[in-house]
Protein backbone atom coordinates (compact mmCIF):
# COMPACT_ATOMS: atom_id res chain seq x y z
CA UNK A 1 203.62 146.84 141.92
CA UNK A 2 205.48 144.02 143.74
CA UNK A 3 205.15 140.34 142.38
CA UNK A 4 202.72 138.48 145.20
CA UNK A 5 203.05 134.23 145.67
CA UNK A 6 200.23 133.14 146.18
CA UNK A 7 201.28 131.56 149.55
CA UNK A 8 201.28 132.85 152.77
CA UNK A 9 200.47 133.15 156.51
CA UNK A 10 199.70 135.27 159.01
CA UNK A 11 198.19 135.64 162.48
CA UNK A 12 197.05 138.58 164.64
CA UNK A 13 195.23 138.50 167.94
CA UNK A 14 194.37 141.36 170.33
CA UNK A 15 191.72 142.27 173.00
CA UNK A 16 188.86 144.65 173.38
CA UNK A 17 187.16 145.27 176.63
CA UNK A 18 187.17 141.37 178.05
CA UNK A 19 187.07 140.11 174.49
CA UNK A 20 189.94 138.10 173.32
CA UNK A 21 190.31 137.91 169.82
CA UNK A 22 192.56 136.35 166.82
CA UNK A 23 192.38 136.21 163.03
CA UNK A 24 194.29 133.03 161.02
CA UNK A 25 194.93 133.82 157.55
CA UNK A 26 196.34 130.49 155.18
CA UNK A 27 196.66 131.25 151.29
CA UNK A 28 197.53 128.37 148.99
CA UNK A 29 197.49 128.45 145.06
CA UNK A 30 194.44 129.13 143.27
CA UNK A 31 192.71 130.12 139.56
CA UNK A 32 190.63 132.63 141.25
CA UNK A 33 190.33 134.53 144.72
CA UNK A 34 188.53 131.52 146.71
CA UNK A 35 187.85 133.02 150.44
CA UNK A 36 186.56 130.62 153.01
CA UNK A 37 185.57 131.85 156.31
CA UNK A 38 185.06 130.70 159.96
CA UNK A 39 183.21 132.40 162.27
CA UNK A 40 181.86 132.10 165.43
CA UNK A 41 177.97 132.01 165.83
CA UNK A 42 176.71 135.33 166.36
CA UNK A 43 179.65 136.97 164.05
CA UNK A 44 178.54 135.79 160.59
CA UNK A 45 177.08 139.48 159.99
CA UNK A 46 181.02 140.25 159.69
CA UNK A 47 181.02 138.24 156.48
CA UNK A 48 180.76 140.95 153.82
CA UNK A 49 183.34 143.15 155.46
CA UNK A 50 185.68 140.44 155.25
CA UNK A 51 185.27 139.30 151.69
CA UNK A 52 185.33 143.48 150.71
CA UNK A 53 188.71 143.66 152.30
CA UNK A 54 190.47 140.55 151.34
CA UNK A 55 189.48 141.31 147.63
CA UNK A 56 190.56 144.50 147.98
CA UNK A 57 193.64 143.28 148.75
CA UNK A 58 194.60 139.99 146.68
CA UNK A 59 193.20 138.67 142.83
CA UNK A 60 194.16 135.33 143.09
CA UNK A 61 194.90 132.77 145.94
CA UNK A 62 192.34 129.93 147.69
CA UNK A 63 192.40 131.45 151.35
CA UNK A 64 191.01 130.63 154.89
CA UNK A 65 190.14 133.09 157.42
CA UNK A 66 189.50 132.24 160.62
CA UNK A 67 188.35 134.06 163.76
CA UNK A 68 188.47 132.98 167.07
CA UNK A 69 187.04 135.21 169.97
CA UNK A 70 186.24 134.36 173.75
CA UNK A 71 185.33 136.36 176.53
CA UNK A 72 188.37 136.87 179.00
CA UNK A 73 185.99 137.08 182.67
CA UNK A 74 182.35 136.19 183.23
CA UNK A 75 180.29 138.52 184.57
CA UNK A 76 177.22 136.75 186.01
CA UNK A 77 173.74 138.75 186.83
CA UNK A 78 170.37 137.57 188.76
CA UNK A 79 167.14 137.65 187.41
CA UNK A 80 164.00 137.41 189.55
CA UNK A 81 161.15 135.65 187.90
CA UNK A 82 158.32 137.81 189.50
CA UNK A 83 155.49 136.09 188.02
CA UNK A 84 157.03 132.36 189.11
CA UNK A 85 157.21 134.31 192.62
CA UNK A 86 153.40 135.46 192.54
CA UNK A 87 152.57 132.43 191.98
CA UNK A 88 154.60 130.64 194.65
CA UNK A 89 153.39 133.26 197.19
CA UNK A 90 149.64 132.58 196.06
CA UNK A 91 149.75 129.36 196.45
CA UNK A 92 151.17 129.66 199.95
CA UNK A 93 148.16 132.00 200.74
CA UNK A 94 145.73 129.28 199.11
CA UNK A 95 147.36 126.14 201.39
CA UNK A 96 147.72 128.26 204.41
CA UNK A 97 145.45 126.41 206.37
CA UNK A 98 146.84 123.29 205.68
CA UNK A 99 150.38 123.51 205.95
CA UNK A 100 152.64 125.88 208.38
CA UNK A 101 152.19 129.56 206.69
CA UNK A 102 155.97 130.30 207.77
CA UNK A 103 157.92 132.78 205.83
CA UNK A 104 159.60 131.56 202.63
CA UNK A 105 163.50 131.68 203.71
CA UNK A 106 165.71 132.56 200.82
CA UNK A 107 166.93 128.71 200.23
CA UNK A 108 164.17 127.61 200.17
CA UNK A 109 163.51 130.01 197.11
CA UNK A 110 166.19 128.88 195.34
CA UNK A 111 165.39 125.65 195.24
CA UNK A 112 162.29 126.04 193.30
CA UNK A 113 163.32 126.30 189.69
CA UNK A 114 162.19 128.98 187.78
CA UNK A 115 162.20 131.34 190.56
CA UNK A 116 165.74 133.10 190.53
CA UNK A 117 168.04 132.36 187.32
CA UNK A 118 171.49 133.02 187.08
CA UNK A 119 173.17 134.72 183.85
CA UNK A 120 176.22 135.92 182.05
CA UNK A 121 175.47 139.55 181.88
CA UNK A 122 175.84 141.19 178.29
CA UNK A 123 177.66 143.68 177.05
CA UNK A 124 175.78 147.48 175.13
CA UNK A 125 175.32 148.07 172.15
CA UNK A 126 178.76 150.36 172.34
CA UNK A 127 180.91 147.85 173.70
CA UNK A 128 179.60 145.44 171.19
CA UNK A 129 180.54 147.74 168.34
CA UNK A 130 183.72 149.06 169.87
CA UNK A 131 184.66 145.06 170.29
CA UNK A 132 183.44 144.75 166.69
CA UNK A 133 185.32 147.93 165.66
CA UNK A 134 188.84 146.36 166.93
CA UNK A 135 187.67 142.69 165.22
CA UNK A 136 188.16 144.37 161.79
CA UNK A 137 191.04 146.45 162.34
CA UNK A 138 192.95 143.36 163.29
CA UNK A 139 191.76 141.61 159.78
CA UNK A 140 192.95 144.87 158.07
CA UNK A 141 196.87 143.97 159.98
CA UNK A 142 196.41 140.42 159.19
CA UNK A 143 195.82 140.71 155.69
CA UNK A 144 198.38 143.41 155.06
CA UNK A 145 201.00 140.64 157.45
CA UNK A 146 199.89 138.03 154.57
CA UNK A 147 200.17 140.42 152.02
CA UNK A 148 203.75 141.01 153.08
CA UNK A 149 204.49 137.25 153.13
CA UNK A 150 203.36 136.82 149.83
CA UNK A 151 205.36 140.00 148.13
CA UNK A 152 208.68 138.42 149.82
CA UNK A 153 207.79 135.15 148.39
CA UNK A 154 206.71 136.66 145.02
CA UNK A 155 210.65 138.77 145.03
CA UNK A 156 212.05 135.03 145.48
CA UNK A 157 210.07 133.21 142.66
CA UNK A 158 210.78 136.41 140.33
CA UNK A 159 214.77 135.60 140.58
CA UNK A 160 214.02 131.95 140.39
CA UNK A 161 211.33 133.00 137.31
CA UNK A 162 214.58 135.31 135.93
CA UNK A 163 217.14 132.35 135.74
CA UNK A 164 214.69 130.19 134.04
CA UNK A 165 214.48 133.35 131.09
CA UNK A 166 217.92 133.37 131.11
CA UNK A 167 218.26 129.55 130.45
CA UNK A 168 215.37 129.57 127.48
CA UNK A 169 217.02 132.47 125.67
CA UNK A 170 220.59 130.79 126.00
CA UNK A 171 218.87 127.40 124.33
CA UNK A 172 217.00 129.99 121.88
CA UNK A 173 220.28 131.49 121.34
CA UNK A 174 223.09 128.42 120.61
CA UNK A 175 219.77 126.74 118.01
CA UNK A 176 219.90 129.97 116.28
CA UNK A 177 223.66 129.96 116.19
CA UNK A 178 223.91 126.43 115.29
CA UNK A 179 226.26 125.81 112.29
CA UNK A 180 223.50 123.63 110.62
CA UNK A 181 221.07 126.29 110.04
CA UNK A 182 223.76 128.65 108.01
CA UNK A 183 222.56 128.87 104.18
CA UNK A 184 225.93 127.23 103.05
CA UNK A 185 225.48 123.84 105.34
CA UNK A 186 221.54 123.99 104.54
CA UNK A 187 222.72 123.85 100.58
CA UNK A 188 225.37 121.35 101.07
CA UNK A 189 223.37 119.12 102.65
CA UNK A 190 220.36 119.35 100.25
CA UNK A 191 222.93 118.58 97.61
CA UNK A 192 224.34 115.63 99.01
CA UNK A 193 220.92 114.13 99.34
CA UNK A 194 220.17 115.55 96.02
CA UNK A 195 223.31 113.62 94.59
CA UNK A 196 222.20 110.07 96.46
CA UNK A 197 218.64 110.11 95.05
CA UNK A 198 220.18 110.60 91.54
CA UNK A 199 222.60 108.35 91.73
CA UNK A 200 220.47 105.82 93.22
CA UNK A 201 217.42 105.91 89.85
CA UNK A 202 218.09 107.94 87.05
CA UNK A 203 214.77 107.84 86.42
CA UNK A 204 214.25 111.01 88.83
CA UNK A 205 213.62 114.98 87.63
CA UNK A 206 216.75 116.66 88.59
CA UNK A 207 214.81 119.96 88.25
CA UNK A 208 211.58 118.83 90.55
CA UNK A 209 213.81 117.11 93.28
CA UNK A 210 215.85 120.27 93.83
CA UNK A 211 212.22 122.05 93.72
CA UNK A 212 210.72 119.60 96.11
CA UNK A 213 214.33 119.62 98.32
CA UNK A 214 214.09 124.06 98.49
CA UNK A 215 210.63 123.12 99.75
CA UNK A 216 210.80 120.89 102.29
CA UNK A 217 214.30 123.07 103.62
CA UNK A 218 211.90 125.87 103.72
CA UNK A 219 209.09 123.72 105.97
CA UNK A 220 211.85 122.66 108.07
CA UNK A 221 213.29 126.69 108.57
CA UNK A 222 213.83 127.56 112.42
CA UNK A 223 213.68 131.41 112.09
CA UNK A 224 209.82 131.81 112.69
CA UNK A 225 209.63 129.71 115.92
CA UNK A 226 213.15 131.27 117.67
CA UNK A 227 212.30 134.79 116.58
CA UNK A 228 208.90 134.22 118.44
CA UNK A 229 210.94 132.72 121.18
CA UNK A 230 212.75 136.07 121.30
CA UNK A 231 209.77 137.65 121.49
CA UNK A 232 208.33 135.94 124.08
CA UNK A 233 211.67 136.39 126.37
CA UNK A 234 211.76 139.98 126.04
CA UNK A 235 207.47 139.83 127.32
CA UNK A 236 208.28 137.49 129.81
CA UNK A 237 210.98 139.83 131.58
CA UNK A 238 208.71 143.22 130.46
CA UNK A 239 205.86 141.40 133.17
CA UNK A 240 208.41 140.48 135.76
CA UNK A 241 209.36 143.93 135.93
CA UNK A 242 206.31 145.39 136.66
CA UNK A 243 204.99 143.00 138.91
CA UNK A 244 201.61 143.06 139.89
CA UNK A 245 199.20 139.98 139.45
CA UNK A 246 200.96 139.01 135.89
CA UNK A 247 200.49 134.98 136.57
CA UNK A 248 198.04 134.24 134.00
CA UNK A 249 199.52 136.25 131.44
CA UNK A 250 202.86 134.88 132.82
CA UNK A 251 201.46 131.17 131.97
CA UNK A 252 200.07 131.84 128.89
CA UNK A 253 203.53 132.99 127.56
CA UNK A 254 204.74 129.66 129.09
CA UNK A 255 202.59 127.55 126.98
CA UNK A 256 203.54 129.67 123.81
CA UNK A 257 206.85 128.83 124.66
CA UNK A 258 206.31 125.00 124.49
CA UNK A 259 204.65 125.52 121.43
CA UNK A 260 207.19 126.75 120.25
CA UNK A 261 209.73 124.36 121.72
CA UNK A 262 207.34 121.74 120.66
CA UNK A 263 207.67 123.09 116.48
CA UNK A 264 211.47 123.09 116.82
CA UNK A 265 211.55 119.76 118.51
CA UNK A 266 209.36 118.34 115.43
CA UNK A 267 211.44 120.27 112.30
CA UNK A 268 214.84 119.57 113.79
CA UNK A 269 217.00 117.47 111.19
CA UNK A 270 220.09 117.52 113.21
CA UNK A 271 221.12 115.75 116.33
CA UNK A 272 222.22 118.90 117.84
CA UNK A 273 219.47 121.41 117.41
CA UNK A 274 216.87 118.34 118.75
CA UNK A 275 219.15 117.76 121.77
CA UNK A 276 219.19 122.16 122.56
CA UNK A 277 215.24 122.06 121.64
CA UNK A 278 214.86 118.91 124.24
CA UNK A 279 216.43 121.27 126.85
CA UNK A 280 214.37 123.87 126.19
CA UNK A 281 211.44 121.74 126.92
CA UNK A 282 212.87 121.12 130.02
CA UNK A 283 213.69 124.58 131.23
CA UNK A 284 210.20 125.82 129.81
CA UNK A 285 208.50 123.09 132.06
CA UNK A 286 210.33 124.39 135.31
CA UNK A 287 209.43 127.78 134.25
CA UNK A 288 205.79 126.82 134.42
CA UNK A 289 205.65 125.05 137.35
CA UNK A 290 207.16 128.24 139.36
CA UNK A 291 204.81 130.29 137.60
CA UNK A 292 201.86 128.65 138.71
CA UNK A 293 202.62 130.03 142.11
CA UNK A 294 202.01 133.13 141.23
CA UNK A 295 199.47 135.48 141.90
């Protein structure tokens, strides 16, 4: 499965009958799939498809969907009010010896409100389905437009996501290879130290400083945190490559890598391993932030 951002746009419009129509899609970054819809009164019955197909579709993302539909002619009916009519005719019976008994001409008819009304003429059942039909089929090309925004998006971040491995196992690798951590530098330096305290108070246990010296060495060992570093290099590029909505797991692994980063940082006895594990921190911290745009 391709990598998706969770970023994207996408528009698609069509007509059906005299219906215009368009869809707006807009996905921004988000813990969960957040949908938000607009739709015009009369189309809110639409609601469930939408949220079906969208979810279908994407895991993660905070998206808007909007729809937008207007009728492209009017088509306007009459409608004769008999009953107002009765009435205006019985009442011309009742008063017809009081006021001229002429024939009503039509003007004079529609002048008298009530009477004849004047309406936009509505489309069947069919056309309303058929118009309906074509509605959804255009969310179905919108989302899979945004879906193809996002997948390019998500192919860019994954080279971006790549180079940021790259860095963290280089740092991983030149703390690991660092000439302090050898077993012969380790002993020479416990020695010197070991030498200085003696010198300084002879008062001290030769035999329980060298004991307490092995065991802070052995507090202050590397090998745990980069071999979990390793580890966590090899897991990061294992979820890259087979894509898919890996962005939690992807930031999880980011925060074991600070905390491992974090562990080096804090043991480090040597100017040179703290500077490399400062780095790290660094390229760790970019390598978060892109990940959060995943899906």
């Amino acid at each position: 499965m391709a990598l998706q951002s969770m970023t994207g746009f996408a528009r698609c419009e069509g007509t059906s009958g005299r219906w215009r129509w368009a869809w707006e899609l807009r996905s921004v970054n988000g813990k969960g799939l957040d949908l938000r819809l607009r739709l015009p009164p009369g189309l809110e019955r639409m609601e469930n498809d939408v949220r079906r197909l969208a979810g279908e579709r994407f895991s993660r993302g905070n998206m808007q969907a909007s729809l937008s539909v207007s009728a492209g002619e009017s088509r306007i009916e009459t409608v004769l009010n008999q009953e107002a009519l009765s009435a205006v005719l019985a009442l011309r019976d009742q008063l017809g010896g009081i006021i001229d008994p002429a024939p009503l001409q039509l003007d004079t008819l529609l002048a008298i409100p009530g009477i004849i009304e004047f309406r936009e003429t509505e489309d069947g059942d069919e056309a309303i389905a058929a118009r309906d039909a074509d509605i959804v089929e255009g969310l179905i090309t919108a989302l899979a437009d945004l879906r193809q925004m996002r997948e390019l998006e998500g192919a860019a971040l994954s080279r971006v996501l790549l180079d940021h491995i790259a860095t963290i196992e280089g740092l991983t690798q030149t703390i690991d290879r660092d000439p302090s951590r050898s077993p012969q530098e380790i002993a020479g330096r416990l020695a010197a130290q070991v030498a200085l305290l003696m010198d300084g108070s002879g008062k001290l246990d030769r035999d329980r400083l060298h004991a307490e010296a092995a065991l802070l060495a052995t507090r202050a060992d590397l090998r745990e945190e980069i071999d979990r570093l390793k580890a966590h290099v090899v897991a990061a590029r294992d979820l890259l490559s087979k894509g898919g909505p890996v962005g939690r797991k992807l930031d999880f692994l980011a925060q074991e890598f600070n905390r491992e980063s974090n562990t080096i940082c804090a043991k480090s006895n040597v100017a040179a391993v703290t500077a490399a594990g400062i780095e790290l921190k660094v390229a760790i911290d970019q390598f978060r932030e892109q990940v959060q745009n995943l899906e």
